[in-house]
C-alpha atoms as a PDB file:
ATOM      1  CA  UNK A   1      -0.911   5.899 -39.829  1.00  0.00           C
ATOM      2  CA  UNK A   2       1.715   3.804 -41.026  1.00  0.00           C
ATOM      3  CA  UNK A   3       1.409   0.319 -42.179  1.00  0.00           C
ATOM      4  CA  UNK A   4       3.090  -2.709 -40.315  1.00  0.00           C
ATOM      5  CA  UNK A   5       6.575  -3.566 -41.323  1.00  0.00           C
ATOM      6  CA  UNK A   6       8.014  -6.734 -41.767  1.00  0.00           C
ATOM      7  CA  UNK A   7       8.044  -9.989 -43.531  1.00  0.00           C
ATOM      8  CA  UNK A   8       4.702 -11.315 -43.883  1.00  0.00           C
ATOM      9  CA  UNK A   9       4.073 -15.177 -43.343  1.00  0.00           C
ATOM     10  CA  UNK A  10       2.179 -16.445 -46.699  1.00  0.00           C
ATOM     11  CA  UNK A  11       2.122 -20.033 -44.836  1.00  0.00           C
ATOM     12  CA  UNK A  12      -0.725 -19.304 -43.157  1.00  0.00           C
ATOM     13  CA  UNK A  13      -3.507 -17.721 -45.273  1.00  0.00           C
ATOM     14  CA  UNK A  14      -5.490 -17.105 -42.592  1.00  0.00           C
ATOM     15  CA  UNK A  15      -3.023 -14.669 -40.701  1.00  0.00           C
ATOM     16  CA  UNK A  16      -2.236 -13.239 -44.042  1.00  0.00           C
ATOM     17  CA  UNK A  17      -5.748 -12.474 -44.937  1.00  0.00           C
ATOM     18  CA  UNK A  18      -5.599 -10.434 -41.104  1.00  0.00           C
ATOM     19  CA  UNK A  19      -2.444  -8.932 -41.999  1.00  0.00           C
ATOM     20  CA  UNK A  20      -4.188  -7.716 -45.231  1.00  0.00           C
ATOM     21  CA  UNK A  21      -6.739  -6.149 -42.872  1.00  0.00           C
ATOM     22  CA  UNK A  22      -4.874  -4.356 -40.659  1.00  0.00           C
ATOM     23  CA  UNK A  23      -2.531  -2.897 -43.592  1.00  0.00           C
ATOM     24  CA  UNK A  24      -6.463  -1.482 -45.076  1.00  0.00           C
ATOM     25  CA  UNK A  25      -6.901   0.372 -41.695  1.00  0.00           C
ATOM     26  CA  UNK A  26      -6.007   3.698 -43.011  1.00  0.00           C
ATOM     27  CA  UNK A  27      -8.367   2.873 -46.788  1.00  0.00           C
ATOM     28  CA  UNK A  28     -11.304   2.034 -44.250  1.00  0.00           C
ATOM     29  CA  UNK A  29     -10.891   4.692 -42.361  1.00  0.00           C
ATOM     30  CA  UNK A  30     -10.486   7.865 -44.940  1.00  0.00           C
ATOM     31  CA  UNK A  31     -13.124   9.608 -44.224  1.00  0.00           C
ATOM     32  CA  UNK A  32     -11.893  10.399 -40.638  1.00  0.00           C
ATOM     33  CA  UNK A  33      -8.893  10.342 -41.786  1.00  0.00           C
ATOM     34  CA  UNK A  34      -9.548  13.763 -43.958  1.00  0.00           C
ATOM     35  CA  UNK A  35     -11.936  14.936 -41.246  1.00  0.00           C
ATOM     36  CA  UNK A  36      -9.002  15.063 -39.136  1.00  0.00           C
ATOM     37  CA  UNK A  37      -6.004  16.163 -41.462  1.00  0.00           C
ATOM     38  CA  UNK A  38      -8.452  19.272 -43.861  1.00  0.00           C
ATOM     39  CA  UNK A  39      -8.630  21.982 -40.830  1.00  0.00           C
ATOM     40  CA  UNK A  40     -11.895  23.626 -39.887  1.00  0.00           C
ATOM     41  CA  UNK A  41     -12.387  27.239 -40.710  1.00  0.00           C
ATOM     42  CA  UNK A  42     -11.233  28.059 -37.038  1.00  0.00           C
ATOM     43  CA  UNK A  43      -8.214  26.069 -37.736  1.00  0.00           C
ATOM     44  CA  UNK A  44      -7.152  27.172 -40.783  1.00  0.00           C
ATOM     45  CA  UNK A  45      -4.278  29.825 -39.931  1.00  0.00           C
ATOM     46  CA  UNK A  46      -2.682  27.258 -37.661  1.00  0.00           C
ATOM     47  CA  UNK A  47      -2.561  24.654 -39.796  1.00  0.00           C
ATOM     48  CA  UNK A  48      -0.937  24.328 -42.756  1.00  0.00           C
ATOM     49  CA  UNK A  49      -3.508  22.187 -45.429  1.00  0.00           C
ATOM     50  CA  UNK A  50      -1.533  21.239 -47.842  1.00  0.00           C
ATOM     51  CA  UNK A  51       1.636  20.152 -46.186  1.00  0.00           C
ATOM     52  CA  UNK A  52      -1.179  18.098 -43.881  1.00  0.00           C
ATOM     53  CA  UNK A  53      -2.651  16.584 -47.314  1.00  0.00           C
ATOM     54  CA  UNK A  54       0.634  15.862 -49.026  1.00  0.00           C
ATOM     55  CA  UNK A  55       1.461  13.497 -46.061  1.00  0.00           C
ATOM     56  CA  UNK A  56      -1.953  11.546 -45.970  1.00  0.00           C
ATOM     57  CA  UNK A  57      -1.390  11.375 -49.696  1.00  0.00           C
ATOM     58  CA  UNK A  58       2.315   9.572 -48.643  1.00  0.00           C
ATOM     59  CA  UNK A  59       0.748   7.426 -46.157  1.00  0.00           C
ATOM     60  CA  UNK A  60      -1.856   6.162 -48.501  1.00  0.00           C
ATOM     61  CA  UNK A  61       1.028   5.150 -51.020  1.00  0.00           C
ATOM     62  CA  UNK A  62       3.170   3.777 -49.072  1.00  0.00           C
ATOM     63  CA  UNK A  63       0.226   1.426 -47.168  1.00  0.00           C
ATOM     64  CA  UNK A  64      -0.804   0.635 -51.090  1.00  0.00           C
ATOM     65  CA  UNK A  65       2.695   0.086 -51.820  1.00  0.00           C
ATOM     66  CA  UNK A  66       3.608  -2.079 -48.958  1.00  0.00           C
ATOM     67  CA  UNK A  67       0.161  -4.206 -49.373  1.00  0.00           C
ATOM     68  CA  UNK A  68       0.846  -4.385 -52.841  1.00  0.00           C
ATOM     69  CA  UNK A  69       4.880  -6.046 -52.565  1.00  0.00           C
ATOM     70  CA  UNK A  70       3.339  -8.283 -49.606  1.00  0.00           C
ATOM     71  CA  UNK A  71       0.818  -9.492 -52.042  1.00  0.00           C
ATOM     72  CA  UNK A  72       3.666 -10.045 -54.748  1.00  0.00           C
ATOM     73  CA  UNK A  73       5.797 -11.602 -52.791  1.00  0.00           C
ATOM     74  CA  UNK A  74       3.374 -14.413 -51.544  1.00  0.00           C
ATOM     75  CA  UNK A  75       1.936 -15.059 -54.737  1.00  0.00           C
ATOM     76  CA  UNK A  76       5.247 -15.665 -55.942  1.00  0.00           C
ATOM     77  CA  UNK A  77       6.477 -17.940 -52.847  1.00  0.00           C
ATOM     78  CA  UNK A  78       3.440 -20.191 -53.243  1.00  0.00           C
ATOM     79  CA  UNK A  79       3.653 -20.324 -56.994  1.00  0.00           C
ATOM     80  CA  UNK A  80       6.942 -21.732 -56.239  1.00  0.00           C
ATOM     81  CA  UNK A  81       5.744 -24.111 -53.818  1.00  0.00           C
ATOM     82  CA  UNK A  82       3.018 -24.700 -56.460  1.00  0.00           C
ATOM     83  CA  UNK A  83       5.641 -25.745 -59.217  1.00  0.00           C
ATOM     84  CA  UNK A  84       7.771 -27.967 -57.276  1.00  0.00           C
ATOM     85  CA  UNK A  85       4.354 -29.856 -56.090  1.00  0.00           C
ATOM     86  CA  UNK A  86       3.533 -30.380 -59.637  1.00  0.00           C
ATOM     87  CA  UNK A  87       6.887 -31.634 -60.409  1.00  0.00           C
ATOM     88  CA  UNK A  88       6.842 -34.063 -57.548  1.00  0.00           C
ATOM     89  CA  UNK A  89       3.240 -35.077 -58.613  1.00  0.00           C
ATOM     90  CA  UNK A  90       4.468 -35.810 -62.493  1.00  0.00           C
ATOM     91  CA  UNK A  91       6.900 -38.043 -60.752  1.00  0.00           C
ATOM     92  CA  UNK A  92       4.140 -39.491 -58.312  1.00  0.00           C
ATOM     93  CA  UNK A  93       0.773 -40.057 -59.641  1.00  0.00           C
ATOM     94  CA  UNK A  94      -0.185 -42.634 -57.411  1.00  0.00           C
ATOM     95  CA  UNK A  95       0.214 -40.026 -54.271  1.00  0.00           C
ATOM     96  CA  UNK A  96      -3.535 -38.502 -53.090  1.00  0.00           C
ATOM     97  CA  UNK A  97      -1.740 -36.631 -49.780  1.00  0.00           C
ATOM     98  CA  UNK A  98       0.168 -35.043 -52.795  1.00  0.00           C
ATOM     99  CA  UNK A  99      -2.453 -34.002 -54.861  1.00  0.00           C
ATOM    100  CA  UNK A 100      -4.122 -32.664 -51.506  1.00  0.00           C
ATOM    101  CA  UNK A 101      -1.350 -30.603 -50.854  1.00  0.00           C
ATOM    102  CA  UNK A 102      -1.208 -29.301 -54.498  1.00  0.00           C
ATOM    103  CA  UNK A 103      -4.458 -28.178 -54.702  1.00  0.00           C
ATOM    104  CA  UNK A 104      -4.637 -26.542 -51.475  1.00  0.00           C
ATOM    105  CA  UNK A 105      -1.687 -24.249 -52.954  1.00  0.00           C
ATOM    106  CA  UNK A 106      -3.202 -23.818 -56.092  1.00  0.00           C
ATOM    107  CA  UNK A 107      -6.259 -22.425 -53.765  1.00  0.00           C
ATOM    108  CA  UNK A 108      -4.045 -20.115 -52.069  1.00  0.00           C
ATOM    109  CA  UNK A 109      -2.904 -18.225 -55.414  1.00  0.00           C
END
């Protein structure tokens, strides 16, 4: 179960926060996930365990790893947009639709 590729869109938090879910598929669903990778007794000549564990161990780190640079990288692209906000607010203090913007960023990281 691989996790989606791609760039993920931190401009909407609301399809980031599904992206987020889908990527946890494979976390949430462990438990059938070893079910179906550890062979029964009946099973066990035919299937080789370890090699079976070894990649469900892979998946799992590359799903944490790709969750984990998506996660980076939007924290990072709205701390930018966060910065330049709060230098454009130093510059106008007067401006409310500013300050709405700013701390709806400042929400998002």
């Amino acid at each position: 179960m691989a996790a989606p590729s791609g760039a993920a869109s931190c401009e909407d938090f609301a399809e980031f926060q599904e992206l987020l879910r889908v990527m946890r598929t494979i976390d949430d669903r462990i438990v059938h996930e070893l079910n179906t990778t550890i062979p029964t007794a009946s099973f066990a000549g035919k299937v080789d365990a370890g090699q079976t564990c070894k990649e469900l161990y892979q998946s799992l780190m590359d799903a944490h790893t790709s969750r984990e640079r998506i996660i980076k990288n939007c924290i990072a692209q709205t701390s930018s947009v966060v910065k330049t906000l709060r230098e454009e607010r130093e510059k106008a203090q007067d401006d409310l639709a500013l300050l709405k913007q700013l701390r709806k960023e400042q929400t998002k990281v």
